[in-house]
PDB file of N, CA and C in Angstrom:
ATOM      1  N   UNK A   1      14.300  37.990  11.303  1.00  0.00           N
ATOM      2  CA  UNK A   1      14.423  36.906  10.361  1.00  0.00           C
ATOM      3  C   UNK A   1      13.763  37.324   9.050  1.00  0.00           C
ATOM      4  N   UNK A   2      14.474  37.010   7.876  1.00  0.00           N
ATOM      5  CA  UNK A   2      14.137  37.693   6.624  1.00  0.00           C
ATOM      6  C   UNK A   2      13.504  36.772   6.127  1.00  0.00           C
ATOM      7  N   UNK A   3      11.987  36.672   4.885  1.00  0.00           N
ATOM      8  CA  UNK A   3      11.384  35.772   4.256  1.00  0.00           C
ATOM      9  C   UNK A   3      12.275  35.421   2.953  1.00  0.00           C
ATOM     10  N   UNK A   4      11.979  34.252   2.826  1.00  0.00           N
ATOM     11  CA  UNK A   4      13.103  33.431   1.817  1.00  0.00           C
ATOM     12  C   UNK A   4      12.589  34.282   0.259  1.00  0.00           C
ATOM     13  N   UNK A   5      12.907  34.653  -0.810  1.00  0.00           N
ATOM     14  CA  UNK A   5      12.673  34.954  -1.675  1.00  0.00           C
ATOM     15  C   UNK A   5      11.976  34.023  -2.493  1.00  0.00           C
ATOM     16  N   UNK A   6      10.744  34.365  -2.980  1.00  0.00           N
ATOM     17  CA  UNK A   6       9.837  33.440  -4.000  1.00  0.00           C
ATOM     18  C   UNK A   6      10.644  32.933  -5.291  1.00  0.00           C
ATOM     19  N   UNK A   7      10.875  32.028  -5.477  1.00  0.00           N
ATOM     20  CA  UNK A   7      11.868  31.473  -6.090  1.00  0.00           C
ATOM     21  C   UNK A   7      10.698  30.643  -6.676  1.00  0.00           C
ATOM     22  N   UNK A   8      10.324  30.805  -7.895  1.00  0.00           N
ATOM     23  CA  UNK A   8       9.372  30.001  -9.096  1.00  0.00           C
ATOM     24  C   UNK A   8       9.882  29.096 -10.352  1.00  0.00           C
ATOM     25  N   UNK A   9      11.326  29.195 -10.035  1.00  0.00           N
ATOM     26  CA  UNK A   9      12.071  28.953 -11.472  1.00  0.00           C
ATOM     27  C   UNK A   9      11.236  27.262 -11.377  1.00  0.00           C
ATOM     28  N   UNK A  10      11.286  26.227 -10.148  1.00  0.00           N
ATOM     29  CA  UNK A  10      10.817  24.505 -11.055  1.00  0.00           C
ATOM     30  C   UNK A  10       9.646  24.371 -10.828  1.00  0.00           C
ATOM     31  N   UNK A  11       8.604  25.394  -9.962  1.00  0.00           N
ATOM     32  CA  UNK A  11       7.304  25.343  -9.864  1.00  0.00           C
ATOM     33  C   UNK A  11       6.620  24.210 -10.547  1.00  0.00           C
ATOM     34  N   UNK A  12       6.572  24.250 -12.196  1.00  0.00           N
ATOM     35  CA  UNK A  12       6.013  23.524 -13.060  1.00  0.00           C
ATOM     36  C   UNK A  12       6.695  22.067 -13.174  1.00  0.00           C
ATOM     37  N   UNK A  13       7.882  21.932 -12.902  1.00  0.00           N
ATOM     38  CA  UNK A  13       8.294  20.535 -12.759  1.00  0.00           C
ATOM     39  C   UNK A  13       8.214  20.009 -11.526  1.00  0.00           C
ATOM     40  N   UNK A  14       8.086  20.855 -10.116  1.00  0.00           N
ATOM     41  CA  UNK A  14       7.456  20.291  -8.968  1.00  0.00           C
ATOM     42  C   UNK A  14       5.722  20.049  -8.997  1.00  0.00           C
ATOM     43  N   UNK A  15       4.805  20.532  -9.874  1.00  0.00           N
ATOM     44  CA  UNK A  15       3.271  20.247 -10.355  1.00  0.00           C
ATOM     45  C   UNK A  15       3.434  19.218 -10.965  1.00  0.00           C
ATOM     46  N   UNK A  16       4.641  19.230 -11.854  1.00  0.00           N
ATOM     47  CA  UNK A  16       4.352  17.808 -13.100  1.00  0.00           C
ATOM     48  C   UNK A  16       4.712  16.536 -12.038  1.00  0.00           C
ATOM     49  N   UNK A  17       5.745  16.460 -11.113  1.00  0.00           N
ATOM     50  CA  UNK A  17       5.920  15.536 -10.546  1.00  0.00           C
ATOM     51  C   UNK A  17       4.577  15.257  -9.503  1.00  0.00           C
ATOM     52  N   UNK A  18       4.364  16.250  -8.658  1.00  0.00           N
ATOM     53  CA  UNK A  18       3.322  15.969  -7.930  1.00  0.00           C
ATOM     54  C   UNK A  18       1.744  15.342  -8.468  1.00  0.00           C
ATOM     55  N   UNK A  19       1.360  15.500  -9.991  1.00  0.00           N
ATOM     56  CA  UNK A  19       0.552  15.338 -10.555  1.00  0.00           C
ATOM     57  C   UNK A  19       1.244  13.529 -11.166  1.00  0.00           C
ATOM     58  N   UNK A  20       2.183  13.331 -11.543  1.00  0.00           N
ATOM     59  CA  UNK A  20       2.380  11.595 -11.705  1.00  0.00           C
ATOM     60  C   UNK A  20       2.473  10.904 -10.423  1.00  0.00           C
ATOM     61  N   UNK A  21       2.973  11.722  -9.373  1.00  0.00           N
ATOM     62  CA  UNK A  21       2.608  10.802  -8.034  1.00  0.00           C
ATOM     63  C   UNK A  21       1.134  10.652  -7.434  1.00  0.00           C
ATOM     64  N   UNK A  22       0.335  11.295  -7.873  1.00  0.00           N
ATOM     65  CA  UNK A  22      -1.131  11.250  -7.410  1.00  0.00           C
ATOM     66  C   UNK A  22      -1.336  10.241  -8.916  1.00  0.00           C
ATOM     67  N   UNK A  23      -0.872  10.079  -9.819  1.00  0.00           N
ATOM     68  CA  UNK A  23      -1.397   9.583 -10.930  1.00  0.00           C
ATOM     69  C   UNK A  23      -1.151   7.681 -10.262  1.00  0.00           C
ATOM     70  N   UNK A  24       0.352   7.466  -9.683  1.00  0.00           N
ATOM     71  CA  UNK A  24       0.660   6.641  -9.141  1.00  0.00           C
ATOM     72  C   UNK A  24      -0.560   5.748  -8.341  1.00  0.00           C
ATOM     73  N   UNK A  25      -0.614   6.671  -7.280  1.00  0.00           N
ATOM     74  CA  UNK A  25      -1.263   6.374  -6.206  1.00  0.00           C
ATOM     75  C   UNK A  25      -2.659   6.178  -7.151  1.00  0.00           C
ATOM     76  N   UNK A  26      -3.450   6.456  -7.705  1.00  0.00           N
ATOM     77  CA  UNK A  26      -4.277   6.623  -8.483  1.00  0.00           C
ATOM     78  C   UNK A  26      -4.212   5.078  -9.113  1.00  0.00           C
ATOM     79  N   UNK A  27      -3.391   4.787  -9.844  1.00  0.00           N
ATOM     80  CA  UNK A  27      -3.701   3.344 -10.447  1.00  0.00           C
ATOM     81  C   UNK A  27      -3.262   2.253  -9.439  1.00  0.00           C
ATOM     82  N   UNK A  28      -2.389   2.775  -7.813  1.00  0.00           N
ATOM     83  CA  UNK A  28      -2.271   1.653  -7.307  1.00  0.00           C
ATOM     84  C   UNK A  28      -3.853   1.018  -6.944  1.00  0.00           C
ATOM     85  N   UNK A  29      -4.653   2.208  -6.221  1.00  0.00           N
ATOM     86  CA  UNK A  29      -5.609   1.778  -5.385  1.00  0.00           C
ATOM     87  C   UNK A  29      -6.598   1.719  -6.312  1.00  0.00           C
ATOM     88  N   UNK A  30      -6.544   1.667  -7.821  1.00  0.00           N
ATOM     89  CA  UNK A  30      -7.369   0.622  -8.296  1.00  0.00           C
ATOM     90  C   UNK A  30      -7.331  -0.306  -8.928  1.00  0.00           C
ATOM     91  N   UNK A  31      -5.736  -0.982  -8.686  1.00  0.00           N
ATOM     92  CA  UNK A  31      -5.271  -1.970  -8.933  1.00  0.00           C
ATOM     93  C   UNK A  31      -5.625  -2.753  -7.557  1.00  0.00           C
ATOM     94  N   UNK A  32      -5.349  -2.323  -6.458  1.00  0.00           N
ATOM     95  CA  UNK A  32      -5.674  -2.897  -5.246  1.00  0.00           C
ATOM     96  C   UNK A  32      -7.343  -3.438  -5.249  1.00  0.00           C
ATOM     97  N   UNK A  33      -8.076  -1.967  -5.793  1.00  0.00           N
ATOM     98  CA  UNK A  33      -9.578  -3.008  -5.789  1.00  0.00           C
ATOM     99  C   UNK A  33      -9.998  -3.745  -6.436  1.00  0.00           C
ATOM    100  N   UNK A  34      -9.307  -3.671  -8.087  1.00  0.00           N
ATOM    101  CA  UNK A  34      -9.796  -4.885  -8.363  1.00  0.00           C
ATOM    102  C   UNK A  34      -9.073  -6.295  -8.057  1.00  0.00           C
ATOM    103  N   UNK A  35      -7.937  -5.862  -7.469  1.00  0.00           N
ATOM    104  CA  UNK A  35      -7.605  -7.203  -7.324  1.00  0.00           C
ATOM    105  C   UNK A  35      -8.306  -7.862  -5.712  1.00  0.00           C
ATOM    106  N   UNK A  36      -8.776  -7.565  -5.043  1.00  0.00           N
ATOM    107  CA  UNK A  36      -8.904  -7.567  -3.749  1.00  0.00           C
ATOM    108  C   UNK A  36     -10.149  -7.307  -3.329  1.00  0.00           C
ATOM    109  N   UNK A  37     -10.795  -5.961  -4.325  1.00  0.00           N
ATOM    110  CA  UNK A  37     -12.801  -5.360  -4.094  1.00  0.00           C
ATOM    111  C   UNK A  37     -13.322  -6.850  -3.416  1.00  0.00           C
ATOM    112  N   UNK A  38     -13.547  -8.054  -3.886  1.00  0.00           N
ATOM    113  CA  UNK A  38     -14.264  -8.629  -3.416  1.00  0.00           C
ATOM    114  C   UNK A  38     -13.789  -9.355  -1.823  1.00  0.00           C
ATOM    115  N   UNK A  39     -12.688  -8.885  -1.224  1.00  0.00           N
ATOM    116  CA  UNK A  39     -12.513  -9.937  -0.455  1.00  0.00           C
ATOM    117  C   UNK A  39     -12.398  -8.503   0.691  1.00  0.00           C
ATOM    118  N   UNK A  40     -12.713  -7.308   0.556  1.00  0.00           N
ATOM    119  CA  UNK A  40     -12.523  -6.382   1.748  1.00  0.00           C
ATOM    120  C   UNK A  40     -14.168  -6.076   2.141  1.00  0.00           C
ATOM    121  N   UNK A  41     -13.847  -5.075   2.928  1.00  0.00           N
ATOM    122  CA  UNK A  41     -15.808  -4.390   3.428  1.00  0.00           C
ATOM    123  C   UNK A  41     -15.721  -3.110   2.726  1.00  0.00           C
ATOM    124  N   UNK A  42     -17.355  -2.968   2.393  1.00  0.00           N
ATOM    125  CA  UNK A  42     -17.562  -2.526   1.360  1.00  0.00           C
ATOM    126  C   UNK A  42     -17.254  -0.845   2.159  1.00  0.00           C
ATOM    127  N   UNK A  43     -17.197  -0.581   3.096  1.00  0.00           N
ATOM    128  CA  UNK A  43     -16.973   0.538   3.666  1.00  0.00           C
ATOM    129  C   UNK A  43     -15.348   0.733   3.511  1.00  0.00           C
ATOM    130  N   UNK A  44     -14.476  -0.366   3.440  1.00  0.00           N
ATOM    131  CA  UNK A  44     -12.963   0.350   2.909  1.00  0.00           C
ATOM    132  C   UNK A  44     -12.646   0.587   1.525  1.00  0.00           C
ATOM    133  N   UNK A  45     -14.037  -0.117   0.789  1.00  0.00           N
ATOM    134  CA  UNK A  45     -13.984   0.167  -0.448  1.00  0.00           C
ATOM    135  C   UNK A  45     -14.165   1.450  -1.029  1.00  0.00           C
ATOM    136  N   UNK A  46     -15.698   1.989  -0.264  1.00  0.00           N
ATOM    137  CA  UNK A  46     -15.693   3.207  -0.107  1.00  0.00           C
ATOM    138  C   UNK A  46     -14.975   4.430  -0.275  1.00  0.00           C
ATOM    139  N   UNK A  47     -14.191   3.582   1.097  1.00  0.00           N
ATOM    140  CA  UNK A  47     -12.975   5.023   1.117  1.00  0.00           C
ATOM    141  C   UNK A  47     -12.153   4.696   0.080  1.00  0.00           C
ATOM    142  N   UNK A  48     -11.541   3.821  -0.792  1.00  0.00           N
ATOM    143  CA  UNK A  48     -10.955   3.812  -1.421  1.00  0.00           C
ATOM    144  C   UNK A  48     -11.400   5.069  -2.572  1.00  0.00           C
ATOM    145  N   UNK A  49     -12.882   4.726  -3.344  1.00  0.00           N
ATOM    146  CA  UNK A  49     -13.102   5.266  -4.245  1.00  0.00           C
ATOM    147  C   UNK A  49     -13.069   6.605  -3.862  1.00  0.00           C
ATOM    148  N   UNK A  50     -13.768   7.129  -2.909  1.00  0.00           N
ATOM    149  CA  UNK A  50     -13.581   8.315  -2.393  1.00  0.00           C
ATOM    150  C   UNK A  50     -12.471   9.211  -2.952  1.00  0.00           C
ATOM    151  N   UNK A  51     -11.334   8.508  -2.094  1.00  0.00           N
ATOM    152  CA  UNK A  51     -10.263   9.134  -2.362  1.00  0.00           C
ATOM    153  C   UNK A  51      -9.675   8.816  -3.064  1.00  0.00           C
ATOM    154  N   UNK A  52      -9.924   8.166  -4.377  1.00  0.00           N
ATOM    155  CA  UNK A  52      -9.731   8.526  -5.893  1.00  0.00           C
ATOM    156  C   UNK A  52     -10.673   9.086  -6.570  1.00  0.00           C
ATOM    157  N   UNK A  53     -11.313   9.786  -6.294  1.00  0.00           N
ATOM    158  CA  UNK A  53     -12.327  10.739  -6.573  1.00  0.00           C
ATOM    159  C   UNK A  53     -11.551  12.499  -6.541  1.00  0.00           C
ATOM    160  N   UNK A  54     -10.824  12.167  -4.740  1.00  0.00           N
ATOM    161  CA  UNK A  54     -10.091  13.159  -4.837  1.00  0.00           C
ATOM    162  C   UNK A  54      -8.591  13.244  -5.550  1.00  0.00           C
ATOM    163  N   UNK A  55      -8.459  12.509  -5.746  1.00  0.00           N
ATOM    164  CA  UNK A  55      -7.135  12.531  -6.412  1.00  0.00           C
ATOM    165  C   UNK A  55      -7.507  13.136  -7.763  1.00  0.00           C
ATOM    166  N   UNK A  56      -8.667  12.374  -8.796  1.00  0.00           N
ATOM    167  CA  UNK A  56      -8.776  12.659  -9.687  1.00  0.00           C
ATOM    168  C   UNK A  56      -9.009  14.573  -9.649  1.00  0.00           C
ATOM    169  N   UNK A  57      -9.956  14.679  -8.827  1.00  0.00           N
ATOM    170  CA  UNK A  57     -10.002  16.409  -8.527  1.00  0.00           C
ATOM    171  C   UNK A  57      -8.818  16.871  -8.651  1.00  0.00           C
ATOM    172  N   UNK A  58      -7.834  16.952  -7.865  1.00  0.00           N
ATOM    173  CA  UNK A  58      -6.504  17.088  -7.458  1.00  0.00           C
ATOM    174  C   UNK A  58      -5.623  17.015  -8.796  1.00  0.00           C
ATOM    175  N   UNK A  59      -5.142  15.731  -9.792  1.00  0.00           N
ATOM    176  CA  UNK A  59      -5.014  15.952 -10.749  1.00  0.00           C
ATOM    177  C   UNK A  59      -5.381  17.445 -11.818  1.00  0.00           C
ATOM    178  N   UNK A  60      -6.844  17.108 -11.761  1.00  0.00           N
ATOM    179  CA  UNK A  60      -7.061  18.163 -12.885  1.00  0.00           C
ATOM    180  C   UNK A  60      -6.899  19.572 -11.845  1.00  0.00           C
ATOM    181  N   UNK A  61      -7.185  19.891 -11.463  1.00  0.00           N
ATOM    182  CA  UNK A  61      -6.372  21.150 -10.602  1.00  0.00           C
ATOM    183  C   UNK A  61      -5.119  21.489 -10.664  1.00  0.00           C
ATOM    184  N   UNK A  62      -3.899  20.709 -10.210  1.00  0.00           N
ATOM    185  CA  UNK A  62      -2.276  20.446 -10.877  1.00  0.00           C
ATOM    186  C   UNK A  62      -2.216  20.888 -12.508  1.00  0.00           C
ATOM    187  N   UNK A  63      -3.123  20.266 -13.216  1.00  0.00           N
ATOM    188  CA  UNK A  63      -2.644  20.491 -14.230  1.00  0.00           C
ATOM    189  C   UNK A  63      -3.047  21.933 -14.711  1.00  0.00           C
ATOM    190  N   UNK A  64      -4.195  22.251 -14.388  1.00  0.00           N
ATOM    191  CA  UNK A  64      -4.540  23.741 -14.556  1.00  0.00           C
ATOM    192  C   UNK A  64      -3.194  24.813 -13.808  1.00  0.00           C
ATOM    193  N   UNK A  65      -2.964  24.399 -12.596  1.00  0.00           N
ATOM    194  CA  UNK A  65      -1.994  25.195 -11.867  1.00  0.00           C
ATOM    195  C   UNK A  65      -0.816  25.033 -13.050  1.00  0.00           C
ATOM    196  N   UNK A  66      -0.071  23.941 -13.769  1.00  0.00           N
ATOM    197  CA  UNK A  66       0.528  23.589 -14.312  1.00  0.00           C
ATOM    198  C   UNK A  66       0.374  24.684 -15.349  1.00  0.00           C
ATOM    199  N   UNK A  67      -0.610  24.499 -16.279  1.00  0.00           N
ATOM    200  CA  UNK A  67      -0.735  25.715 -17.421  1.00  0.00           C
ATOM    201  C   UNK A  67      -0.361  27.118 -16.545  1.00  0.00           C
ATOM    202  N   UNK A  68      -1.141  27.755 -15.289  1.00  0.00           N
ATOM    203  CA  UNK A  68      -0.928  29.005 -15.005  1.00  0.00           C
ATOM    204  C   UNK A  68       1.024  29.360 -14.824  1.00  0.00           C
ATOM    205  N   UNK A  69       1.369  28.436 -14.199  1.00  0.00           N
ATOM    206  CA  UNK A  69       2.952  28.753 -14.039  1.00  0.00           C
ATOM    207  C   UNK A  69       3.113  28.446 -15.140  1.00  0.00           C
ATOM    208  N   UNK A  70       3.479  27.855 -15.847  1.00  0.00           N
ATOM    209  CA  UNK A  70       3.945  27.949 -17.602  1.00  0.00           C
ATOM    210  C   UNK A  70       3.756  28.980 -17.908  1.00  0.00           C
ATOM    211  N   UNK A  71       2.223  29.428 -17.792  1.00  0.00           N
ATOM    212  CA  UNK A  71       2.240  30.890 -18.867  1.00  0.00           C
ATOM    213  C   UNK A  71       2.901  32.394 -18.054  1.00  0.00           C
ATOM    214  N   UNK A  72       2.927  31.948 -16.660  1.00  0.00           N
ATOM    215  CA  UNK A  72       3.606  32.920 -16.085  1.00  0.00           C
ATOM    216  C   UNK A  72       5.226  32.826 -16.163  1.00  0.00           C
ATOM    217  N   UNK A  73       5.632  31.653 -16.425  1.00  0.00           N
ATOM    218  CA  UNK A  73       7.251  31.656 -16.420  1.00  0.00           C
ATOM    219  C   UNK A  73       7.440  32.440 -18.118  1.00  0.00           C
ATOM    220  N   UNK A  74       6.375  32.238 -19.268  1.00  0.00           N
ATOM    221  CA  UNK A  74       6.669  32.797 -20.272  1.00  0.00           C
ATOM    222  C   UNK A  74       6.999  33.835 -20.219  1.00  0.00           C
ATOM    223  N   UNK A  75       6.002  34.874 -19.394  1.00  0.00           N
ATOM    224  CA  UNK A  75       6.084  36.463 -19.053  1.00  0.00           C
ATOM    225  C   UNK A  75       6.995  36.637 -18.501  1.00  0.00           C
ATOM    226  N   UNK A  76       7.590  36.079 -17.379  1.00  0.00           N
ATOM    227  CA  UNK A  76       8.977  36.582 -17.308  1.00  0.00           C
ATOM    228  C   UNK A  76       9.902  36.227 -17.697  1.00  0.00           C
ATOM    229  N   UNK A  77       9.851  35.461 -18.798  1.00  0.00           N
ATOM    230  CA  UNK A  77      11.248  35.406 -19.560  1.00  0.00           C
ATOM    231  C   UNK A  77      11.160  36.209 -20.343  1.00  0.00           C
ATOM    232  N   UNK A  78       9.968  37.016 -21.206  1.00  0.00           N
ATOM    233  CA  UNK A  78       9.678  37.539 -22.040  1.00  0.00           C
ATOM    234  C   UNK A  78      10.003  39.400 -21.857  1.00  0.00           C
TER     235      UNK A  78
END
């Protein structure tokens, strides 16, 4: 069985999308806490922030990955 060929051509438009769907998720669940923070336990709140903590990580990572394939799709067009 042969490995599929690295195929990079939408790389950067599969980062840009993956980076507005974490952006998504990102303003749902803090639309969810403030609409709601006071009526849950403070331990699902927790996790909420948490893991918009990681998202936000995650974001800025995407977008760095984002710049590296850009500047690598330049070089090989170049």
């Amino acid at each position: 069985m042969k490995a599929k060929p690295d195929n990079r051509d939408d790389n950067v438009e599969k980062l840009q999308e993956a980076v507005q769907n974490t952006i998504g998720n990102l303003r749902e669940s803090e639309d969810y806490l403030e609409e709601f923070g006071d009526e849950i336990g403070n331990h699902e709140q927790q996790d909420i922030e948490s893991k918009n903590e990681r998202r936000k990580q995650s974001i800025q990572g995407l977008r760095e990955e984002i710049k590296d394939e850009a500047q690598a799709e330049q070089q090989r067009d170049s």
